[in-house]
N, C-alpha and C. Protein backbone atom coordinates (compact mmCIF):
# COMPACT_ATOMS: atom_id res chain seq x y z
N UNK A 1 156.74 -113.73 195.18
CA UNK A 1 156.94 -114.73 196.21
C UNK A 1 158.39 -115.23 196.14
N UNK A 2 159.13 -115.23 197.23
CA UNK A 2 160.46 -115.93 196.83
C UNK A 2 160.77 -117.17 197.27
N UNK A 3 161.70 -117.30 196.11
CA UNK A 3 162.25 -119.51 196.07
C UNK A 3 163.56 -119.37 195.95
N UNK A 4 163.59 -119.95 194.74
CA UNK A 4 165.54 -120.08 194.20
C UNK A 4 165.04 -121.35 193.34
N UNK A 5 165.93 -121.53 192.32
CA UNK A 5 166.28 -122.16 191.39
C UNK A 5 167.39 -123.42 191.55
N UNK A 6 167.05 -124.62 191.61
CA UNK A 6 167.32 -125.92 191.79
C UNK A 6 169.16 -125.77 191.12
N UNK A 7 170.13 -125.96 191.99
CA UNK A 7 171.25 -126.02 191.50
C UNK A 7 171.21 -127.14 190.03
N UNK A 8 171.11 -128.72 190.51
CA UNK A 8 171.11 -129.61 189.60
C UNK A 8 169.95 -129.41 188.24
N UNK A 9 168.78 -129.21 188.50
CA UNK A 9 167.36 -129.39 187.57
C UNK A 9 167.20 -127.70 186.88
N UNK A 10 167.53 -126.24 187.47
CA UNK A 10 167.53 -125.59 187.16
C UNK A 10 166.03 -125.23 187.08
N UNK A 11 165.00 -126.03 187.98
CA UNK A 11 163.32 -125.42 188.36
C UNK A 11 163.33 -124.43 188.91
N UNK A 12 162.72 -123.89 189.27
CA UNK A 12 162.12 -122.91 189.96
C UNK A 12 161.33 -123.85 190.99
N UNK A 13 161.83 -123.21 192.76
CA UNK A 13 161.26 -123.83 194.11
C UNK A 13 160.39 -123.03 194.33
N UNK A 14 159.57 -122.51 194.84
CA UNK A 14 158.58 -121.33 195.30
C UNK A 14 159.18 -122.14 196.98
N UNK A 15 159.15 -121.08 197.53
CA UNK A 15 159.52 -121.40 199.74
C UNK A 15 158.88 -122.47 199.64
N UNK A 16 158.93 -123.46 200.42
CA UNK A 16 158.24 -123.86 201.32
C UNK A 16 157.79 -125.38 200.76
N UNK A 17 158.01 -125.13 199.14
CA UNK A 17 157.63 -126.25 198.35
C UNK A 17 159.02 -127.64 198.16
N UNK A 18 158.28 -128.67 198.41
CA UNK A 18 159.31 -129.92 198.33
C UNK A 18 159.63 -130.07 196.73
N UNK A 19 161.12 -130.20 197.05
CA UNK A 19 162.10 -130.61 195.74
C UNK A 19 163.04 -131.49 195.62
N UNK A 20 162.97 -132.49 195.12
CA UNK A 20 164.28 -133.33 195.10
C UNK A 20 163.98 -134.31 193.48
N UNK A 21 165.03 -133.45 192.67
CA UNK A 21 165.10 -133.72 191.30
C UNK A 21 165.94 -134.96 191.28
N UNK A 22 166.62 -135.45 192.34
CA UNK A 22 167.49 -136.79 191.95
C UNK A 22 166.14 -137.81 191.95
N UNK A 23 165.13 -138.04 192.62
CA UNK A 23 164.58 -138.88 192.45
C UNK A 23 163.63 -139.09 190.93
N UNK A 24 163.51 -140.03 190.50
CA UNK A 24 163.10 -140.18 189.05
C UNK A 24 162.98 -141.63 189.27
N UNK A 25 161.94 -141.88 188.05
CA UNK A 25 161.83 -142.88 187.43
C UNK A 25 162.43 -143.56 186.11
N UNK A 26 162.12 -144.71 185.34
CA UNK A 26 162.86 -145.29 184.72
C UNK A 26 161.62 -144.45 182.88
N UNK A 27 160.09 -144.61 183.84
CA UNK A 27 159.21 -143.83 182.92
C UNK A 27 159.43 -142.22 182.56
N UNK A 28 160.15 -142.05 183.57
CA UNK A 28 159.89 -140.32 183.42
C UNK A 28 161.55 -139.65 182.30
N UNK A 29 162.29 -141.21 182.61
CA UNK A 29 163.31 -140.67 181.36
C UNK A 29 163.09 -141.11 180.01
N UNK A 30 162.51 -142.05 180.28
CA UNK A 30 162.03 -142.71 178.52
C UNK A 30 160.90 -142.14 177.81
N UNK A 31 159.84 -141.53 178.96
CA UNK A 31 158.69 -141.45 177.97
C UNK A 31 158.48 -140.50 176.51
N UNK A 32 159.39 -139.79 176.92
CA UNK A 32 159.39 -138.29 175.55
C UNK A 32 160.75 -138.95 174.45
N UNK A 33 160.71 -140.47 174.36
CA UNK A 33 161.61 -140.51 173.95
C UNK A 33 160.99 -140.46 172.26
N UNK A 34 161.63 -140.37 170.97
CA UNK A 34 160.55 -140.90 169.54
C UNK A 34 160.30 -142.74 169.86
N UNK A 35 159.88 -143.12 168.95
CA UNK A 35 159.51 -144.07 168.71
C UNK A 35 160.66 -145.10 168.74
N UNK A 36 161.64 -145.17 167.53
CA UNK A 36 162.85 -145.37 167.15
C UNK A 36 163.52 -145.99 168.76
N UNK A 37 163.88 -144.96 169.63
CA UNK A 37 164.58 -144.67 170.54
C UNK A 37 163.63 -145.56 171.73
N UNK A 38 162.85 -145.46 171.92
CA UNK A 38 161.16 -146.29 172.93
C UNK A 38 161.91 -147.88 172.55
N UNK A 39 161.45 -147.89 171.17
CA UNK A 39 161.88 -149.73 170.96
C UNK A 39 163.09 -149.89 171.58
N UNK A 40 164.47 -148.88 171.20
CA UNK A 40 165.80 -149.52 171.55
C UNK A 40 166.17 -149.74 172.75
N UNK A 41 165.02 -148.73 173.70
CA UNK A 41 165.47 -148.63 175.39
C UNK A 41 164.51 -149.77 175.69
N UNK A 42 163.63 -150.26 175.21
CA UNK A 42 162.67 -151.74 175.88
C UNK A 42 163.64 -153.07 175.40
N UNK A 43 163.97 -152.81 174.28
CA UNK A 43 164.76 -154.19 173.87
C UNK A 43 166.26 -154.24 174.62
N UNK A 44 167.06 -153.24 175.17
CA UNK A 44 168.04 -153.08 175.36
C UNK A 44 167.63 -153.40 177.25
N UNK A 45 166.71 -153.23 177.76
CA UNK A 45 166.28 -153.19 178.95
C UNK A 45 166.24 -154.51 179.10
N UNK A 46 165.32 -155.65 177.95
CA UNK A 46 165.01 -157.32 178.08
C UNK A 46 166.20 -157.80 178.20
N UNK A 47 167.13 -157.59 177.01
CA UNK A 47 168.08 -158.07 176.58
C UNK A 47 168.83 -158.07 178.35
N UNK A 48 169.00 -157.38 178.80
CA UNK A 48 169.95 -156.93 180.33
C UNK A 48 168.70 -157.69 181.47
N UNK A 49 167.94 -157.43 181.39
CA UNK A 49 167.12 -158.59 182.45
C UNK A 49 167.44 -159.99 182.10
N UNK A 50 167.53 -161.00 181.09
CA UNK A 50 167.95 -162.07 180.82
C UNK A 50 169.15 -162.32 181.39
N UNK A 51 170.26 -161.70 181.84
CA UNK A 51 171.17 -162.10 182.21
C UNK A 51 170.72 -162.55 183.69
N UNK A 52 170.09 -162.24 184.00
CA UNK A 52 169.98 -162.52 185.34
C UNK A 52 169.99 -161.50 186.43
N UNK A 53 169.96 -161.70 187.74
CA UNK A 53 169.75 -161.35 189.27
C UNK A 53 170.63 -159.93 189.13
N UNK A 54 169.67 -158.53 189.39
CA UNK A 54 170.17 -157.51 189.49
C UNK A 54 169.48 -156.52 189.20
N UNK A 55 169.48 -155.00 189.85
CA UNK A 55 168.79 -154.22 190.00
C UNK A 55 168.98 -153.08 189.04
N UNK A 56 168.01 -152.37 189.13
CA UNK A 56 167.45 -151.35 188.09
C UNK A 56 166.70 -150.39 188.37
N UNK A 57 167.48 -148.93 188.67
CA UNK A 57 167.23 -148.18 188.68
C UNK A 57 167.33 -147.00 188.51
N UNK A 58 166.43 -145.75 188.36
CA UNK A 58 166.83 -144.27 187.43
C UNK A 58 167.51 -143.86 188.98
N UNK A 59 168.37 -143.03 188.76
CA UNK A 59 169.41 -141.99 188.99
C UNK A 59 169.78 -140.93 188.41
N UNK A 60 168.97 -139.98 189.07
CA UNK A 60 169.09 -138.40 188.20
C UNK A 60 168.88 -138.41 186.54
N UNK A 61 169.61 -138.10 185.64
CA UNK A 61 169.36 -138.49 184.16
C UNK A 61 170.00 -140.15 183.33
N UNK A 62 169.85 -140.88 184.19
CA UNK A 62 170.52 -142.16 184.02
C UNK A 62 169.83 -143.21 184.73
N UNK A 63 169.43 -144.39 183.72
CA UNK A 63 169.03 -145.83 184.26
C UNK A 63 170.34 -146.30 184.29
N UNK A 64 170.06 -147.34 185.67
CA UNK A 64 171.10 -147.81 186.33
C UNK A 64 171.21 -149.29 186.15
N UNK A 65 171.86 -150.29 185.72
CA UNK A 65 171.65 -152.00 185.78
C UNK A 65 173.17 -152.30 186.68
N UNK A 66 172.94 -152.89 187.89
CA UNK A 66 173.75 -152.70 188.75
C UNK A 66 173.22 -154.28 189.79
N UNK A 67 174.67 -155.13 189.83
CA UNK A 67 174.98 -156.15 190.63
C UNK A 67 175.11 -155.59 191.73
N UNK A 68 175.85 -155.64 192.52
CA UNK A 68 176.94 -155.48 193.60
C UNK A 68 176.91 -154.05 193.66
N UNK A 69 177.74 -153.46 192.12
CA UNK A 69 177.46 -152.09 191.47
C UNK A 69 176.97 -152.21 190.27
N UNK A 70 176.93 -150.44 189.88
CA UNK A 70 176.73 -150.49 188.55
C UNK A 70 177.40 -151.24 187.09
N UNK A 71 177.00 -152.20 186.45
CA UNK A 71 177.81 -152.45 185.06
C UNK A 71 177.37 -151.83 184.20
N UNK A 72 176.59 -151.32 184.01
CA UNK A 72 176.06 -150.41 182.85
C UNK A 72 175.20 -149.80 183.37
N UNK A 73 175.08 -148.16 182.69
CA UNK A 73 174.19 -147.31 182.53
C UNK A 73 173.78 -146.79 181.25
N UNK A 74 172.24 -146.34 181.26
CA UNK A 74 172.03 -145.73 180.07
C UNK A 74 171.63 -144.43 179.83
N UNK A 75 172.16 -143.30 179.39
CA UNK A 75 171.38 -142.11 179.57
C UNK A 75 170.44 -141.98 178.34
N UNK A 76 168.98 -141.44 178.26
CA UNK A 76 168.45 -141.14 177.43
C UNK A 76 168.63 -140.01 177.36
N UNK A 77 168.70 -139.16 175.64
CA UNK A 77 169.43 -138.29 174.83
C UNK A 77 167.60 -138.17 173.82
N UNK A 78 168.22 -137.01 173.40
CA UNK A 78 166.67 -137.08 172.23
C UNK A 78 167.14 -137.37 171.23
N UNK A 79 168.10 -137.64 170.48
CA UNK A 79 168.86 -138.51 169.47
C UNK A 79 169.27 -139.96 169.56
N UNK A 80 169.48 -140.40 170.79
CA UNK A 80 170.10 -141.44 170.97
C UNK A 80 170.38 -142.10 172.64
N UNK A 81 170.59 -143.01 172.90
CA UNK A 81 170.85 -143.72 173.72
C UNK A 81 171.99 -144.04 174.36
N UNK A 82 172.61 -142.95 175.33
CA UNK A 82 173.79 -142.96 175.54
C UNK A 82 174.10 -144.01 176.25
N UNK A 83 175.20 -145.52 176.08
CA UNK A 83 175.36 -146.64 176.87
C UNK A 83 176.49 -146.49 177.56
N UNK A 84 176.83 -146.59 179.07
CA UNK A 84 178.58 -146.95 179.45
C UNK A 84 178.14 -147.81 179.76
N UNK A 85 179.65 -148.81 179.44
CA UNK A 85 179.76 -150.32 179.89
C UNK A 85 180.75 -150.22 180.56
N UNK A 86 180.97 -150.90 181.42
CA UNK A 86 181.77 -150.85 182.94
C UNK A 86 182.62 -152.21 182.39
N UNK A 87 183.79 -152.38 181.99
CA UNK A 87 184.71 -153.71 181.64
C UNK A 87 186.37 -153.64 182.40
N UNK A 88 186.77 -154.59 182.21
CA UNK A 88 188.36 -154.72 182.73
C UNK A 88 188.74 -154.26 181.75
N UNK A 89 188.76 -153.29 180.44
CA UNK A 89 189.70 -153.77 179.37
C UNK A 89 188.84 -151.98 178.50
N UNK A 90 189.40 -151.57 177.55
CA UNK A 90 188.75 -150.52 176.62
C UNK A 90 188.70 -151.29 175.60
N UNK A 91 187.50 -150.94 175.17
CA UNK A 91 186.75 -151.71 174.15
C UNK A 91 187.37 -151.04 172.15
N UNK A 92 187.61 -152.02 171.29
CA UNK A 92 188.17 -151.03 170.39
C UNK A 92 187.37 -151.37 169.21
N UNK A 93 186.21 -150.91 168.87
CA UNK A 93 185.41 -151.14 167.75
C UNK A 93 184.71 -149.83 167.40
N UNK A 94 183.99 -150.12 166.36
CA UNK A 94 183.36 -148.53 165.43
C UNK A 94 182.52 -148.09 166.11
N UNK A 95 181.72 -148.63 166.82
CA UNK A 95 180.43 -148.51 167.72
C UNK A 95 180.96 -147.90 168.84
N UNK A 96 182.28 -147.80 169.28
CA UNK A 96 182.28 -147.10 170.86
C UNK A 96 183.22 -145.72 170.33
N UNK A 97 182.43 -144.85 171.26
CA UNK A 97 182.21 -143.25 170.99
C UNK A 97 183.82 -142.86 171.73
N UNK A 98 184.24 -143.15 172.98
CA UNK A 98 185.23 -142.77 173.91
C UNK A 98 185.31 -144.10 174.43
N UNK A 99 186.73 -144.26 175.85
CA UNK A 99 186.53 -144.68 176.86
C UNK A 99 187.12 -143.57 177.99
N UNK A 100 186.72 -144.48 179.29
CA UNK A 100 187.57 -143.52 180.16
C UNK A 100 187.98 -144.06 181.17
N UNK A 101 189.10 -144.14 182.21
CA UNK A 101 189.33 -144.95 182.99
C UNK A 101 188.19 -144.65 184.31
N UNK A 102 187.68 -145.88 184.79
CA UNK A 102 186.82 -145.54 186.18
C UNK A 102 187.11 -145.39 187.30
N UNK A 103 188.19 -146.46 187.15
CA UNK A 103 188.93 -146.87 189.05
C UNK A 103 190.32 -147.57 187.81
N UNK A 104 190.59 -147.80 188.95
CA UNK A 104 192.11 -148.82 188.74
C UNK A 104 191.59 -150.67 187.83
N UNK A 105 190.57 -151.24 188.12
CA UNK A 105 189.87 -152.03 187.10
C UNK A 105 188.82 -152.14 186.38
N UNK A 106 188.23 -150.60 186.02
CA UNK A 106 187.22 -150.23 185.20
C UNK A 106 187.39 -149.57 184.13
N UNK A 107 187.56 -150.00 183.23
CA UNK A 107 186.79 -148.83 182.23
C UNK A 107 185.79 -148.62 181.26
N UNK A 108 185.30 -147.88 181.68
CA UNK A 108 183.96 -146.96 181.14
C UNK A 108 183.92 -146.89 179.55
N UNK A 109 183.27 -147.87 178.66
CA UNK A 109 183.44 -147.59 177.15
C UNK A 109 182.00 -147.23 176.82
N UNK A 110 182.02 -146.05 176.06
CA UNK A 110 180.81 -145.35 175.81
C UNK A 110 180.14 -145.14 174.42
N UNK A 111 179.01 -145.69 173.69
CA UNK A 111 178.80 -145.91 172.69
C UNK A 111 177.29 -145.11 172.41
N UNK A 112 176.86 -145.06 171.38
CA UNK A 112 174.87 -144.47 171.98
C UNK A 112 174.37 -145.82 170.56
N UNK A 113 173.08 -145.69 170.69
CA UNK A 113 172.08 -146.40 169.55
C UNK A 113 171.01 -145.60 169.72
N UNK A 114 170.77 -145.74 168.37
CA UNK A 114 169.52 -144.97 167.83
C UNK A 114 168.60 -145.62 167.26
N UNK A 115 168.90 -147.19 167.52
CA UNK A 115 167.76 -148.22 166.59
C UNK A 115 167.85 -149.54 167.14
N UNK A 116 166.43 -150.15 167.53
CA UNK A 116 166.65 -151.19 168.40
C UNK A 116 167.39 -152.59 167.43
N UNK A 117 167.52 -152.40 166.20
CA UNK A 117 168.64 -153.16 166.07
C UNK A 117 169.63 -153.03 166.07
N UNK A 118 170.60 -152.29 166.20
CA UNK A 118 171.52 -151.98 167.21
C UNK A 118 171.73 -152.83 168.57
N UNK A 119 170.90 -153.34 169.19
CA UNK A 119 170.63 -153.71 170.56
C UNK A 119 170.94 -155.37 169.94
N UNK A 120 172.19 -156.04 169.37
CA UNK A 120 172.69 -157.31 168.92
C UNK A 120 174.41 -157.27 169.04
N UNK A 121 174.88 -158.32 168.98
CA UNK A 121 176.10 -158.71 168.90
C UNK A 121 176.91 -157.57 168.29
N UNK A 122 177.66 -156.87 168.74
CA UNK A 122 178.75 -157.20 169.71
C UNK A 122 177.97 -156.42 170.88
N UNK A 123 177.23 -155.36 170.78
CA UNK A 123 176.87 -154.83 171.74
C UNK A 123 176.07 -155.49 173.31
N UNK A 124 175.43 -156.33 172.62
CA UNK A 124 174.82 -157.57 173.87
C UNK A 124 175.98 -158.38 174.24
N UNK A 125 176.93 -158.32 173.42
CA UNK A 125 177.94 -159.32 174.30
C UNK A 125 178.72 -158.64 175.18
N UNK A 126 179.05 -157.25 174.64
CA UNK A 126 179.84 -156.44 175.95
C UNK A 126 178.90 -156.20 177.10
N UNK A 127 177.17 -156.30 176.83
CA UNK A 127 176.58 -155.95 178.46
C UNK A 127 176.79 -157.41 179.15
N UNK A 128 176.53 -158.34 178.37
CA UNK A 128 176.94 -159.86 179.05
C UNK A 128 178.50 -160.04 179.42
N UNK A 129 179.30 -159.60 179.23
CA UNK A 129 180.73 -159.60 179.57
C UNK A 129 180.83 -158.68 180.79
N UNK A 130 179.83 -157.40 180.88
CA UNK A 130 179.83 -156.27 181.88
C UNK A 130 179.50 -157.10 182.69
N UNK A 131 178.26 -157.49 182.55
CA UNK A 131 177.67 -158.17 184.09
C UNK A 131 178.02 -159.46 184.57
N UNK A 132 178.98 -160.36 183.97
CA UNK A 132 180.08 -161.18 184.06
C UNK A 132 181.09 -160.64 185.37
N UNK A 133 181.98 -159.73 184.41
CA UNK A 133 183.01 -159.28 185.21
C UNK A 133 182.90 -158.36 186.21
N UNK A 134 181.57 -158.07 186.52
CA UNK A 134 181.13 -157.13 187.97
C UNK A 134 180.68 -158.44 189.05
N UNK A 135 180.69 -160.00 188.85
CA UNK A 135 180.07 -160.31 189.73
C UNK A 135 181.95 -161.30 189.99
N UNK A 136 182.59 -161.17 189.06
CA UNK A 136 183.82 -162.04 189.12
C UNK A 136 185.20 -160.93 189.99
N UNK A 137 184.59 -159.68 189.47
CA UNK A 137 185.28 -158.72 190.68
C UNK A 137 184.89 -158.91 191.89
N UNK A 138 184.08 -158.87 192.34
CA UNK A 138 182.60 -158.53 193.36
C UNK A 138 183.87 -159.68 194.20
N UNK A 139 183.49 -160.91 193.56
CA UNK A 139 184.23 -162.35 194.19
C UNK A 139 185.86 -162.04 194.41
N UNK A 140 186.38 -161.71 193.59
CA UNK A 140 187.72 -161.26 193.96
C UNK A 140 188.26 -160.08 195.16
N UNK A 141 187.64 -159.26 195.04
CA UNK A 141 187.32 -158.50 195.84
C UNK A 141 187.18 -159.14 197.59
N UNK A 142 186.35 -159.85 197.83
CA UNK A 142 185.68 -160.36 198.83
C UNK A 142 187.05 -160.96 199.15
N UNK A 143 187.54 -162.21 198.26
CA UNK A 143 188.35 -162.94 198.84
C UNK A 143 189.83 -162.17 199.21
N UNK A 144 190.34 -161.06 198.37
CA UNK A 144 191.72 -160.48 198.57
C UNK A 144 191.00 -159.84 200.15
N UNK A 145 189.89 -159.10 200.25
CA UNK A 145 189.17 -158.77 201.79
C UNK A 145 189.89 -159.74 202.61
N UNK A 146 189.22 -161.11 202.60
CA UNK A 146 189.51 -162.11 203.80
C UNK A 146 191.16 -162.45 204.33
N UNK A 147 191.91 -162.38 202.74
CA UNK A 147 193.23 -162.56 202.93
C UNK A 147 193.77 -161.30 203.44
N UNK A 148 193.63 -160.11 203.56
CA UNK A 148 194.06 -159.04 204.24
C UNK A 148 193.60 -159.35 205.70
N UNK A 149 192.62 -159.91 205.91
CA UNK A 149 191.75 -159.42 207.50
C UNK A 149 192.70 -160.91 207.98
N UNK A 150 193.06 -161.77 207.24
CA UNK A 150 193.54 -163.09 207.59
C UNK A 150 195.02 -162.79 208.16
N UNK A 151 195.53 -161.99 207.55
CA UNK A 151 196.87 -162.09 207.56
C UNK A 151 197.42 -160.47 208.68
N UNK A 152 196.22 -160.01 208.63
CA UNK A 152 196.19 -158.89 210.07
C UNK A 152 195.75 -159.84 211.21
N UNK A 153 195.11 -160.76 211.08
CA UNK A 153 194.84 -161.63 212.38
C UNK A 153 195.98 -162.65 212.52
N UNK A 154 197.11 -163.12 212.15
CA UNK A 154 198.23 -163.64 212.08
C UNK A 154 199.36 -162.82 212.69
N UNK A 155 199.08 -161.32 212.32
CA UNK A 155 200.63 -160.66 212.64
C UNK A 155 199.87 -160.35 213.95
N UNK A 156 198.35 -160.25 214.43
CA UNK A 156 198.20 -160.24 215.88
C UNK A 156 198.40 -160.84 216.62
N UNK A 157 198.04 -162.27 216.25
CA UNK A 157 198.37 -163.42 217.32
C UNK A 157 199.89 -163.76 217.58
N UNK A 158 200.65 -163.47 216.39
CA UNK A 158 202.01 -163.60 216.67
C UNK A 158 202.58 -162.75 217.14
N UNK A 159 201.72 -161.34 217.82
CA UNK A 159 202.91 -160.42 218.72
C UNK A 159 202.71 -160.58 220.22
């Protein structure tokens, strides 16, 4: 019978059959996780709901915790818990693996845990600093917006 093989997921389609591997759940990346790894992604999940107002959701091999945008993602790994934190600044401690620049005021510092204690200071303070400075951009953002659209409606009226 012929299909083809999923560019991204690498399944097997048989014709005719519906496929779309980006959609996922938040269960379907955690559940095969060990034990170890289960605790660190539930405590690391509370810990990021306490901050407050903001959404959550899987994206292909990645949970998403996202204001406006994303401030952090987490990929689950069968070793570990891969975290990026989305900050103004690269982070310089033992715990972060790389960074990388995102945009012109992001960068991406990337760390994993393998034990839900792990999921404490400093690491809760950089997701509380993430989701800080995504809602203090968000605001900056908006307002440099108005002063551009302000000051294009000035050089109109004055021609």
């Amino acid at each position: 019978m012929p299909g083809r093989q999923c560019y991204h997921c690498k399944q097997w389609i048989e014709q005719g059959e519906e496929h779309d591997c980006w959609t996922t759940t938040e269960a379907a990346l955690t559940e095969d996780l060990p034990d170890d790894l289960q605790e660190a992604w539930e405590r690391l999940r509370e810990t990021a709901v306490e901050f407050g107002d903001q959404r959550i959701y899987a994206s292909h091999k990645s949970i998403m915790f996202a204001r406006a945008s994303c401030y952090f993602f987490v990929r689950p790994k069968k070793q570990f818990l891969e975290v990026v934190v989305f900050l103004g600044r690269a982070l310089k401690a033992p715990q972060v693996k790389r960074t990388e620049e995102a945009s012109k005021s992001k960068v991406a510092n990337f760390f994993h845990i393998r034990h839900r204690d792990e999921v404490e200071p400093p690491i809760t303070d950089w997701l509380q600093e993430a989701y800080d400075y995504s809602e203090k951009r968000r605001v900056t953002e908006k307002t440099n917006r108005r002063s551009k659209d302000q000051k294009k409606s000035l050089k109109k009226n004055s021609s």
